[in-house]
Protein backbone atom coordinates (compact mmCIF):
# COMPACT_ATOMS: atom_id res chain seq x y z
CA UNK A 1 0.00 0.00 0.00
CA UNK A 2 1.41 3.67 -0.87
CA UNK A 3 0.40 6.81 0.25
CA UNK A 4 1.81 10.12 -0.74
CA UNK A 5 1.56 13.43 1.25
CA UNK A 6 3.46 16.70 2.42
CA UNK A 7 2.78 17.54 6.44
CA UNK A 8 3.44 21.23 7.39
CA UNK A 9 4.31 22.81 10.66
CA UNK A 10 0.60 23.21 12.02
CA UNK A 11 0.34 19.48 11.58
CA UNK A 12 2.92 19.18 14.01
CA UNK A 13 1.62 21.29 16.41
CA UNK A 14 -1.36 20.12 16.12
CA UNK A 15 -0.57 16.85 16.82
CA UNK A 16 1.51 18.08 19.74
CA UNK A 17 -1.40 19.43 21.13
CA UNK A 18 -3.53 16.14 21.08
CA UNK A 19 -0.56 14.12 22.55
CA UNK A 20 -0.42 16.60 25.88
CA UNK A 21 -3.63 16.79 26.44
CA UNK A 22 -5.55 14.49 25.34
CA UNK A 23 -4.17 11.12 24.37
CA UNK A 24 -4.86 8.64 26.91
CA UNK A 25 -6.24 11.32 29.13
CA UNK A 26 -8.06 9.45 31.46
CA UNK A 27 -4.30 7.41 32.33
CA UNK A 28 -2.96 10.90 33.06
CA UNK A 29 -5.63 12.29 35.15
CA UNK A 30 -5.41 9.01 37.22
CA UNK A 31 -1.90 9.22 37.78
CA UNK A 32 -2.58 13.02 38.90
CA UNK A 33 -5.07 11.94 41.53
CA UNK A 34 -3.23 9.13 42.90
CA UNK A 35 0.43 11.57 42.99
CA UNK A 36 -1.77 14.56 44.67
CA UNK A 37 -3.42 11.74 46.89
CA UNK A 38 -0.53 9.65 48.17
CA UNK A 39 1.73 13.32 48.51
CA UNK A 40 -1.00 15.57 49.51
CA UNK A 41 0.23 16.42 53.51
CA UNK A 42 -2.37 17.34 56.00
CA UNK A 43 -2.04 19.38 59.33
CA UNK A 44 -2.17 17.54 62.26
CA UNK A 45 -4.63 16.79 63.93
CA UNK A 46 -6.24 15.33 60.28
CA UNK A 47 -9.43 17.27 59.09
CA UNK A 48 -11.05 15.82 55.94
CA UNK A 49 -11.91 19.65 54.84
CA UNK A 50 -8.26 20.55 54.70
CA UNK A 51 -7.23 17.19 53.20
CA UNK A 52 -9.55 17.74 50.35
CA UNK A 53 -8.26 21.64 50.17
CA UNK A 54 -5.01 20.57 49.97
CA UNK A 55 -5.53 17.34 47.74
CA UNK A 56 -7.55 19.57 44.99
CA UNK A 57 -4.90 22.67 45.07
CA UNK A 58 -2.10 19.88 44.80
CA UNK A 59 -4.42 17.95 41.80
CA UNK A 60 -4.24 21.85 40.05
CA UNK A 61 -0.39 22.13 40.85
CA UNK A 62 0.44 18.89 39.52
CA UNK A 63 -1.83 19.23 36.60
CA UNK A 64 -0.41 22.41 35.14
CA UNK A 65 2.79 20.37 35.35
CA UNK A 66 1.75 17.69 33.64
CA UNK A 67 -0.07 19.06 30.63
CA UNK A 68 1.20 22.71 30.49
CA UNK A 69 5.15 22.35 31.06
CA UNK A 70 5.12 19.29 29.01
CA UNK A 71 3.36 21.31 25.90
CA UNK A 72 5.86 24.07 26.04
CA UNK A 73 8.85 21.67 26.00
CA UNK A 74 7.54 19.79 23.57
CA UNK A 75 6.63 22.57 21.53
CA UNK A 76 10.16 23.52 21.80
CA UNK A 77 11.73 20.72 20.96
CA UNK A 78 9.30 20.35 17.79
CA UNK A 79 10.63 24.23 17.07
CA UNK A 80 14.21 22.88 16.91
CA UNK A 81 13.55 20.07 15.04
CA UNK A 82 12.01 21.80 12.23
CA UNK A 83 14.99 23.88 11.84
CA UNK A 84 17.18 21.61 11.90
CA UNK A 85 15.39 18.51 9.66
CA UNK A 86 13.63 20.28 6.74
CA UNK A 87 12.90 17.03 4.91
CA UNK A 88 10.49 16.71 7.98
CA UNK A 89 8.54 18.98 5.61
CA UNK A 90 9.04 17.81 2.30
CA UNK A 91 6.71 15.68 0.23
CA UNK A 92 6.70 11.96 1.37
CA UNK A 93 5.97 8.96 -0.33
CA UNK A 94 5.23 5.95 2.33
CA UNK A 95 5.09 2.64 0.67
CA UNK A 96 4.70 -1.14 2.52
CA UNK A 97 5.96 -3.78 1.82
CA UNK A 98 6.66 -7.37 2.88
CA UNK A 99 9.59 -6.64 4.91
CA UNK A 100 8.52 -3.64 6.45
CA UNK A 101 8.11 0.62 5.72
CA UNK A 102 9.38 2.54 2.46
CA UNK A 103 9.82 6.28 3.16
CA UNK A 104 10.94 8.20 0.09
CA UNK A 105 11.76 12.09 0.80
CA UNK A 106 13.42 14.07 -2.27
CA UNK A 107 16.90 13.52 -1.29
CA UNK A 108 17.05 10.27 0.45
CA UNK A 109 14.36 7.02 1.75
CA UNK A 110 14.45 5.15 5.06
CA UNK A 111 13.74 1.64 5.60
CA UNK A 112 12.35 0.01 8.71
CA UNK A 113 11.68 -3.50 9.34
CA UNK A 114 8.35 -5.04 10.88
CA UNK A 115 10.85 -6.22 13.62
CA UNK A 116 11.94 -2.39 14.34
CA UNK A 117 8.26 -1.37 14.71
CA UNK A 118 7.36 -0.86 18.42
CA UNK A 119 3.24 0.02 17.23
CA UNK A 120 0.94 1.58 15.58
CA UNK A 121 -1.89 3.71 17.13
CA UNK A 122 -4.87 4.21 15.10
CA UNK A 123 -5.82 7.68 16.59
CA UNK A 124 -8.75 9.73 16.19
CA UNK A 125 -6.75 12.17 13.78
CA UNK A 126 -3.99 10.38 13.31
CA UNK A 127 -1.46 6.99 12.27
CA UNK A 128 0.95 7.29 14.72
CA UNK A 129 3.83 4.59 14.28
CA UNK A 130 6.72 4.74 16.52
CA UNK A 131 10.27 2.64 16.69
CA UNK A 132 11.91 0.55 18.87
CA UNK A 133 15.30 2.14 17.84
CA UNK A 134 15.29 5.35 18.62
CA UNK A 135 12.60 8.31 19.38
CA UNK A 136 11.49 8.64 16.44
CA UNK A 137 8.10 8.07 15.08
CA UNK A 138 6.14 8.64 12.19
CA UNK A 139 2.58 10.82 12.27
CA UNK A 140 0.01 10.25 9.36
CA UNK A 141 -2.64 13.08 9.62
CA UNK A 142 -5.91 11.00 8.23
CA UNK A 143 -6.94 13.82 6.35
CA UNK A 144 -4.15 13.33 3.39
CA UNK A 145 -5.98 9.77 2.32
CA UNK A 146 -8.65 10.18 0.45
CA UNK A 147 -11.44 8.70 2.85
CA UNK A 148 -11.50 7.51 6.15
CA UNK A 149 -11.92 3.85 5.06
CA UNK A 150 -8.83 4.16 3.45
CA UNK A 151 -6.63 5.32 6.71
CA UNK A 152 -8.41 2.41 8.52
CA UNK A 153 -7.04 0.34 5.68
CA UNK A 154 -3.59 1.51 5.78
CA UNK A 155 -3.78 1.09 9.36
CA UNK A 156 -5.20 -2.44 9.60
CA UNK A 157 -2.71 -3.53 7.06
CA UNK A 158 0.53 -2.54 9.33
CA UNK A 159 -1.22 -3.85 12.25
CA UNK A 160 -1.12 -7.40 9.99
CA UNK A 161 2.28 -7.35 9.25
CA UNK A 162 3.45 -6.54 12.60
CA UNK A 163 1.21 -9.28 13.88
CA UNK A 164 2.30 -11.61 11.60
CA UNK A 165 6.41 -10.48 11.78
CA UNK A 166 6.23 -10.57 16.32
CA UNK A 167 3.57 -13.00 16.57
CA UNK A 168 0.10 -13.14 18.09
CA UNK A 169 -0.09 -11.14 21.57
CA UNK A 170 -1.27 -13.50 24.04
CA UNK A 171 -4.20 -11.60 26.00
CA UNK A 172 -3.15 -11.94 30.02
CA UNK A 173 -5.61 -11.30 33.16
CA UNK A 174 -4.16 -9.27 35.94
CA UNK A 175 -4.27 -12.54 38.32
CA UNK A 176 -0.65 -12.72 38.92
CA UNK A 177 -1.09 -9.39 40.69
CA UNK A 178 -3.56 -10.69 42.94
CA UNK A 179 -1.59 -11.74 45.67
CA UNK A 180 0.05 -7.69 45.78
CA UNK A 181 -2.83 -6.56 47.09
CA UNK A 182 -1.86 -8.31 50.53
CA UNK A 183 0.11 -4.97 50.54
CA UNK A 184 -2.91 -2.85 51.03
CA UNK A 185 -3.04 -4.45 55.07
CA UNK A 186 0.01 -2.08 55.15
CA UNK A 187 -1.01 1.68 55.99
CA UNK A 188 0.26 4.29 53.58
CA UNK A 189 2.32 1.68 51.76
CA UNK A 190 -1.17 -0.04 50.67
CA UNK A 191 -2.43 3.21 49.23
CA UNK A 192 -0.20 2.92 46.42
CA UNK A 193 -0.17 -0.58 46.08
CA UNK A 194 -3.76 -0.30 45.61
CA UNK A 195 -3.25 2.86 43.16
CA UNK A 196 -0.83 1.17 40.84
CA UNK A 197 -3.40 -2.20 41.06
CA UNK A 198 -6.45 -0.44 40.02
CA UNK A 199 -4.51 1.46 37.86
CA UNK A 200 -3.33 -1.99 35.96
CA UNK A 201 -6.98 -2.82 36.21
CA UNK A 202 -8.32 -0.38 34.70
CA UNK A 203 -6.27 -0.07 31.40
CA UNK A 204 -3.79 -2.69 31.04
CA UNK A 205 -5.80 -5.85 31.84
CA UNK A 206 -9.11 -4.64 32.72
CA UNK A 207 -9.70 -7.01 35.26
CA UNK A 208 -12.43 -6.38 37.54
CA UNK A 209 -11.35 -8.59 40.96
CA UNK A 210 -7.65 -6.18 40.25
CA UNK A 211 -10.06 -3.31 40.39
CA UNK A 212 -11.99 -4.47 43.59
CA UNK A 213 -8.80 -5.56 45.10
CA UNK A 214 -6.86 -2.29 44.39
CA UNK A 215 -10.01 -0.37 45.86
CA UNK A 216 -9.65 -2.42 48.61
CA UNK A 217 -6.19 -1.56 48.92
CA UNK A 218 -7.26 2.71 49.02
CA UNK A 219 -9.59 2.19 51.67
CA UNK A 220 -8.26 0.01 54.34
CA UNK A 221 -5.64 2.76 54.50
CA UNK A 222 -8.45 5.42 54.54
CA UNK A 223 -10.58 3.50 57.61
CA UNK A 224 -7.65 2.30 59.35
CA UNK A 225 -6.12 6.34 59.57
CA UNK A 226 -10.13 7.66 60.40
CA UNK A 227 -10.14 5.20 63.40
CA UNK A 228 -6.91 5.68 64.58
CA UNK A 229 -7.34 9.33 64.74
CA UNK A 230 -10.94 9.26 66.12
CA UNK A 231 -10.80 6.56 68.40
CA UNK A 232 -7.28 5.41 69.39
CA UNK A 233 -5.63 7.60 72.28
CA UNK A 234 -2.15 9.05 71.23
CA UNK A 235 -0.13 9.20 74.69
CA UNK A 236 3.30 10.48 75.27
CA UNK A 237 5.14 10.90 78.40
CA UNK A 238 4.43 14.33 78.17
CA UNK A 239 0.75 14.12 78.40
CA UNK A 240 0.17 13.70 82.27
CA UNK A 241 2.02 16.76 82.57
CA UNK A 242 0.32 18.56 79.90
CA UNK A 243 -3.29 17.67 81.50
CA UNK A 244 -1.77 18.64 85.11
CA UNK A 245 -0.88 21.90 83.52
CA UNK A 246 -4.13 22.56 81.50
CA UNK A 247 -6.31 21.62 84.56
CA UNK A 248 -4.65 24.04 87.11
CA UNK A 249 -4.72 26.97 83.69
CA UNK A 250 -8.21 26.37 83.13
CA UNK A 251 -9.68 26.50 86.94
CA UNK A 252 -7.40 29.84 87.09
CA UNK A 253 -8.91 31.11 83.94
CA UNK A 254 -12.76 30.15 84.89
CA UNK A 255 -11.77 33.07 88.38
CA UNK A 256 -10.55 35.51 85.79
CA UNK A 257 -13.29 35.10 83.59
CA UNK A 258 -16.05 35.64 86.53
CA UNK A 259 -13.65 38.74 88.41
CA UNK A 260 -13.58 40.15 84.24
CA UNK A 261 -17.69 39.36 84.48
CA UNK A 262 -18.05 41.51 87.75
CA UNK A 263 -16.23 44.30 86.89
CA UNK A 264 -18.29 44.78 83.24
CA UNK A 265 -21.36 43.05 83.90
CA UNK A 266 -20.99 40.35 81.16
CA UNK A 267 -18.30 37.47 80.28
CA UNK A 268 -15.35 38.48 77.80
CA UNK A 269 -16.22 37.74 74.03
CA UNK A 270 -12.96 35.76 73.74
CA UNK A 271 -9.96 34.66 75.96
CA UNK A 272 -8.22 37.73 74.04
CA UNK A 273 -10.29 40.11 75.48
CA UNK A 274 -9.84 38.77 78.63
CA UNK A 275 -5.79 38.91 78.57
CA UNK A 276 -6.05 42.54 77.62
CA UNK A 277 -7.59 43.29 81.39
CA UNK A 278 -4.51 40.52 82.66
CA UNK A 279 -1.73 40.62 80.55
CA UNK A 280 0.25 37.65 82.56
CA UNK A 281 -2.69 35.34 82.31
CA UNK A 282 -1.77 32.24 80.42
CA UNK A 283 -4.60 31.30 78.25
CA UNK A 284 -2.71 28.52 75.63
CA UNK A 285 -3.22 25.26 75.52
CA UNK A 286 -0.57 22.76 75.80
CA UNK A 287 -1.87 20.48 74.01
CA UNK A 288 -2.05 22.63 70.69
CA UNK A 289 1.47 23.17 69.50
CA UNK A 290 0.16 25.57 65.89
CA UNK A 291 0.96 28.93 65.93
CA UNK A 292 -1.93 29.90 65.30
CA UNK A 293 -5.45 29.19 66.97
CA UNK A 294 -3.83 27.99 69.83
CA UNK A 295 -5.89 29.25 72.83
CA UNK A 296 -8.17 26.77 75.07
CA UNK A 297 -11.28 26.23 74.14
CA UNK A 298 -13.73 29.20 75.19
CA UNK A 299 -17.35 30.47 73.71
CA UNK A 300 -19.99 32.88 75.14
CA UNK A 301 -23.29 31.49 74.91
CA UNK A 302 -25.75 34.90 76.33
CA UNK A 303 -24.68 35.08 80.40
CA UNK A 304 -23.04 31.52 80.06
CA UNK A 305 -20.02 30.07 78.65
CA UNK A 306 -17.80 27.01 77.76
CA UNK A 307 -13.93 26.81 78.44
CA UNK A 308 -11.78 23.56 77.71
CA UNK A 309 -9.09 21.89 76.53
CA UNK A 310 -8.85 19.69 73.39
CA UNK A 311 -7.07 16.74 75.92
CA UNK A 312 -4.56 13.88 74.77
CA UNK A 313 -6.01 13.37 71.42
CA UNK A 314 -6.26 17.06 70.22
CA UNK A 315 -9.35 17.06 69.04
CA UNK A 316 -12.21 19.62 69.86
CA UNK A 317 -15.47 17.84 71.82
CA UNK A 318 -14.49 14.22 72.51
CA UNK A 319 -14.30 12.37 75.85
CA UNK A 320 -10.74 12.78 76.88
CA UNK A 321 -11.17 17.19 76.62
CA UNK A 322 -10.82 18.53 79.98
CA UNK A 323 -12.76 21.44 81.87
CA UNK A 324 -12.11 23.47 84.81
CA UNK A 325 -12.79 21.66 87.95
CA UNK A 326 -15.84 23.81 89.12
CA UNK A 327 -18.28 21.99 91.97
CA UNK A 328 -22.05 22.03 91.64
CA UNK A 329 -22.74 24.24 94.08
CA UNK A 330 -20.13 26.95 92.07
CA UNK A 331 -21.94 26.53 88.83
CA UNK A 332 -24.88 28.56 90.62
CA UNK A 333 -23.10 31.88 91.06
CA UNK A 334 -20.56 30.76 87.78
CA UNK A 335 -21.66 31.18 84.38
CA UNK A 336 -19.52 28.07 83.55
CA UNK A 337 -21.29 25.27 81.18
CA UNK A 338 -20.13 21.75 79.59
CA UNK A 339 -20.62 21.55 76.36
């Protein structure tokens, strides 16, 4: 089969264009997610609102690096090559044969093998044939044949002779990968186990148990972190200490809360407010080591209040927070409420 035709620089580029963004887009978008996923770090303690901030401005980071940087260099390179390979733009005669591809340019021809032939993508646009050799490839814009059915032709034909020159492709299952997903009873580690297993699931061998067990995989890491963060107890040798300390802060706070409440007639709108009347008062929390939004726990509620500490696991409103040791019979001349 022969097919004669000249390509020009906007073929190129347009081509270019196509390959960035949108060949195989759904692979690249996956890998994205699961780079922005597995490298996305989250404050401590973990909030699913800031995870998700922080995953979706690392997805947008990691996308304009993907897609945009790789454009520009490859638009670059394509610049360069141009200039330097005019026959790149000369009037081509492509011609197969039995042992392989003819190219005829007005100087010189190349020959490749079936053997040297890596594939041959039958794109939406586009014949796109690339080499085992080296990096080059050969595009075929599908608007230089004279009808559709005669690109599918051309392509079909090469697809043959490869076939026939390497052999039939044996079709494989993902089931040697099954046993990997023991991996995802590992913590972090399983997360990308079970990324790269739905991943091969998905588009190499689209095999639905790899897909289940790679989900798997994601979300034994996911419950395993939500428990251990909601319901298992962090302690340190430092905590008794710390609790000691935020006990004896709070019950001192809770008498310069109701002297502040005497002296103006209603309770401070914030513990700031209150240290402006006592400048010494310590109202941080040691249990909250940010720089910022570090004070205990306090919140007017009308002529009552709350006032606490977040407690061993750092986390606002559980069971281990702790509150100023007021008796029952001070809560009738306090304003001091639990939550």
């Amino acid at each position: 089969m022969e097919i004669t035709l000249q390509k020009t620089s906007a073929d190129y580029k347009k081509f270019i264009t196509y390959y960035c963004f949108k060949h195989k887009l759904s692979q690249k978008l996956f890998i994205i997610v699961l780079i922005a996923a597995v490298c996305n770090g989250s404050d401590r303690p973990f909030t699913l609102t800031s995870y998700l901030i922080n995953f979706i401005g690392a997805a947008f980071a990691y996308t304009f690096i993907f897609f945009l940087i790789t454009y520009i260099k490859s638009t670059l390179r394509l610049t360069k090559t141009l200039k330097s390979h005019k026959h790149l733009l000369e009037e081509i005669t492509i011609i197969t044969t039995e042992i392989g591809i003819e190219i005829q340019y007005e100087a010189h021809k190349e020959s490749w093998q079936w053997k040297d032939i890596k594939q041959v993508e039958d794109l939406p646009d586009y014949i796109y044939i690339t080499w085992y050799s080296n990096l080059s490839s050969l595009i075929l814009p599908k608007k230089y044949f004279s009808s559709a059915n005669e690109a599918h032709l051309f392509y079909v034909s090469i697809e043959n002779k490869l076939l026939h020159s390497n052999g039939p492709i044996q079709k494989q299952d993902g089931r040697h990968l099954y046993n990997w997903g023991f991996l995802g009873l590992i913590p972090n580690v399983g997360v990308v186990a079970g990324f790269v297993l739905l991943f091969k699931g998905l588009f190499t061998y689209k095999d639905k148990k790899l897909i289940v067990i790679g989900i798997a995989d994601i979300l034994f890491t996911v419950v395993f972190w939500y428990v251990f963060t909601n319901f298992v107890i962090i302690s340190s040798p430092f905590d008794e200490p710390k609790s000691k300390m935020a006990q004896s802060e709070l019950n001192s706070i809770v008498k310069n809360i109701e002297f502040f409440h005497q002296q103006k007639g209603s309770y401070p709108d914030s513990l700031g407010q209150l240290r402006t009347e006592e400048e010494f008062l310590f109202i941080y929390d040691p249990f909250l080591e940010t720089e910022n939004e570090n004070y205990f726990h306090y919140s007017k509620i009308r002529d009552k209040y709350t006032l606490s500490s977040v407690g061993i696991d750092r986390l606002p409103n559980t069971l281990d927070d702790i509150y100023p040791t007021v008796t029952q019979g001070d809560t009738i001349n306090f304003g001091f409420v639990k939550q």
